[in-house]
Protein backbone atom coordinates (compact mmCIF):
# COMPACT_ATOMS: atom_id res chain seq x y z
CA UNK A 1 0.00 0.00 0.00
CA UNK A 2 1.42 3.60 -1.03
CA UNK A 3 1.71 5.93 1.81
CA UNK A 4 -0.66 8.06 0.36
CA UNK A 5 -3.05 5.37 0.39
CA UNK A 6 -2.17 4.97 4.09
CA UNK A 7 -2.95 8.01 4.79
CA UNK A 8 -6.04 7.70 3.48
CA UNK A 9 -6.83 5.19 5.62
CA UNK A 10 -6.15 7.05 8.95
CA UNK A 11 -8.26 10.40 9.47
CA UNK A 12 -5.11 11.53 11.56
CA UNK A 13 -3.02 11.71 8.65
CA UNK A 14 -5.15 14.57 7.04
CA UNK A 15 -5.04 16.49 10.02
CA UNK A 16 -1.27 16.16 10.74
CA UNK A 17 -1.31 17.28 6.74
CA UNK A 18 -3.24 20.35 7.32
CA UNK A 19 -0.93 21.39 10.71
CA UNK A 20 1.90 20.61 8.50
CA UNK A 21 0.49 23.90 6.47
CA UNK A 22 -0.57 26.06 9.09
CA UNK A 23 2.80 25.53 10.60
CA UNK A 24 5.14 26.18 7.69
CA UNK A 25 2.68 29.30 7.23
CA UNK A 26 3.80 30.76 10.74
CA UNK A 27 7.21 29.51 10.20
CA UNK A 28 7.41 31.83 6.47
CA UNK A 29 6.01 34.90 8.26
CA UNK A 30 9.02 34.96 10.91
CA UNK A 31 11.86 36.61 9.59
CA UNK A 32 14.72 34.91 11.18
CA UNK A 33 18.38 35.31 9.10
CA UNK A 34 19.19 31.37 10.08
CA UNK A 35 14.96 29.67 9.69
CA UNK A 36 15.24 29.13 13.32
CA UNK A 37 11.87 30.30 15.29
CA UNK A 38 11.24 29.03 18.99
CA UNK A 39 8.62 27.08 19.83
CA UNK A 40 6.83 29.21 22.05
CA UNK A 41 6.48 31.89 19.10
CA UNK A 42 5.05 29.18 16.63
CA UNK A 43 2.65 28.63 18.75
CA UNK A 44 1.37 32.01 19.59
CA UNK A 45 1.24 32.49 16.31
CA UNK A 46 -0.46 29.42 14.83
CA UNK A 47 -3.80 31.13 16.74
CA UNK A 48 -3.52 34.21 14.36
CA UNK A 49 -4.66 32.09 11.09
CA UNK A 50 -6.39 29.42 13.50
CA UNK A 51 -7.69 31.46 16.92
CA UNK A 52 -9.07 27.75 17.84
CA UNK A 53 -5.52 25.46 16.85
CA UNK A 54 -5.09 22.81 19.75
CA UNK A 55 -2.50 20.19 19.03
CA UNK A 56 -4.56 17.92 20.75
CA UNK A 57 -7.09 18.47 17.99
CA UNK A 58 -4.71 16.69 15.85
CA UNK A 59 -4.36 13.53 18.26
CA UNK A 60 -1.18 15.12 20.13
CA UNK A 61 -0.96 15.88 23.89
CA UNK A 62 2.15 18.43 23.03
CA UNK A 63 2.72 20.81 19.76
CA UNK A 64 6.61 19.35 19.74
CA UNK A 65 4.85 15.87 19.14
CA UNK A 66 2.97 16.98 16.18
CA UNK A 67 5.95 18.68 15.11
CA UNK A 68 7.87 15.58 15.26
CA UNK A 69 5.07 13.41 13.50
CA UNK A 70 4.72 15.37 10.48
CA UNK A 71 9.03 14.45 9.88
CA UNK A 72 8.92 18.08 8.41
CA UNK A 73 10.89 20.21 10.68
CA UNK A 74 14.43 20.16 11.96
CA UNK A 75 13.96 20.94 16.46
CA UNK A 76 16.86 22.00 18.19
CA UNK A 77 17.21 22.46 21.41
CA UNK A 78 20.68 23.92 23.75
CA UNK A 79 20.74 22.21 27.17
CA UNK A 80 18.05 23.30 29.54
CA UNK A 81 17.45 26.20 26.50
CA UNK A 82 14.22 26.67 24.96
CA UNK A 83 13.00 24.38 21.86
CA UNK A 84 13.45 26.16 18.14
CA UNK A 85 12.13 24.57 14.69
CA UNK A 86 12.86 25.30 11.33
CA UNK A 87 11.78 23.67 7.90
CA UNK A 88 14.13 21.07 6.65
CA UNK A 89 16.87 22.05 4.80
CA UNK A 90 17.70 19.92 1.70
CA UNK A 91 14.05 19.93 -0.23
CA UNK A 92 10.62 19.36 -0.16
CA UNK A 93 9.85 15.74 0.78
């Protein structure tokens, strides 16, 4: 079965899909010289294009969980420092 297909088959999928959007959005509007934009701010600004975004609307407890399902973004994170994501670098997969 394609992964597409797959996807398909889970409602979760879509969602994660449409995050994946909304996220990249926020990420596009910060203008950071290195892509790099902490957590925190991502999610303070996710609620400007979606006032009700919850990642637990997506199936996630934490927004760094959906981060890390949709295999998307780089996260970085300097000991005891806050958490900072970018888009990865190499191409659209």
């Amino acid at each position: 079965m394609r992964r597409a297909d797959q996807c398909r088959a889970r409602p979760i999928c879509g969602r994660v899909e449409v995050s994946r959007q909304l996220i990249k959005k926020v990420l596009s509007q910060e203008d950071t010289e290195d892509g790099w934009v902490n957590l925190a701010t991502v999610g303070k600004q996710l609620l400007n294009p979606a006032p009700d975004f919850d990642p637990r609307t997506f199936g996630f407890r934490k927004l760094s969980d959906l981060i890390r399902k949709t295999n998307q973004f780089e996260i970085q994170q300097a000991e005891g420092g806050p958490v900072s994501i970018r888009v990865k670098q190499g191409g659209k997969k």
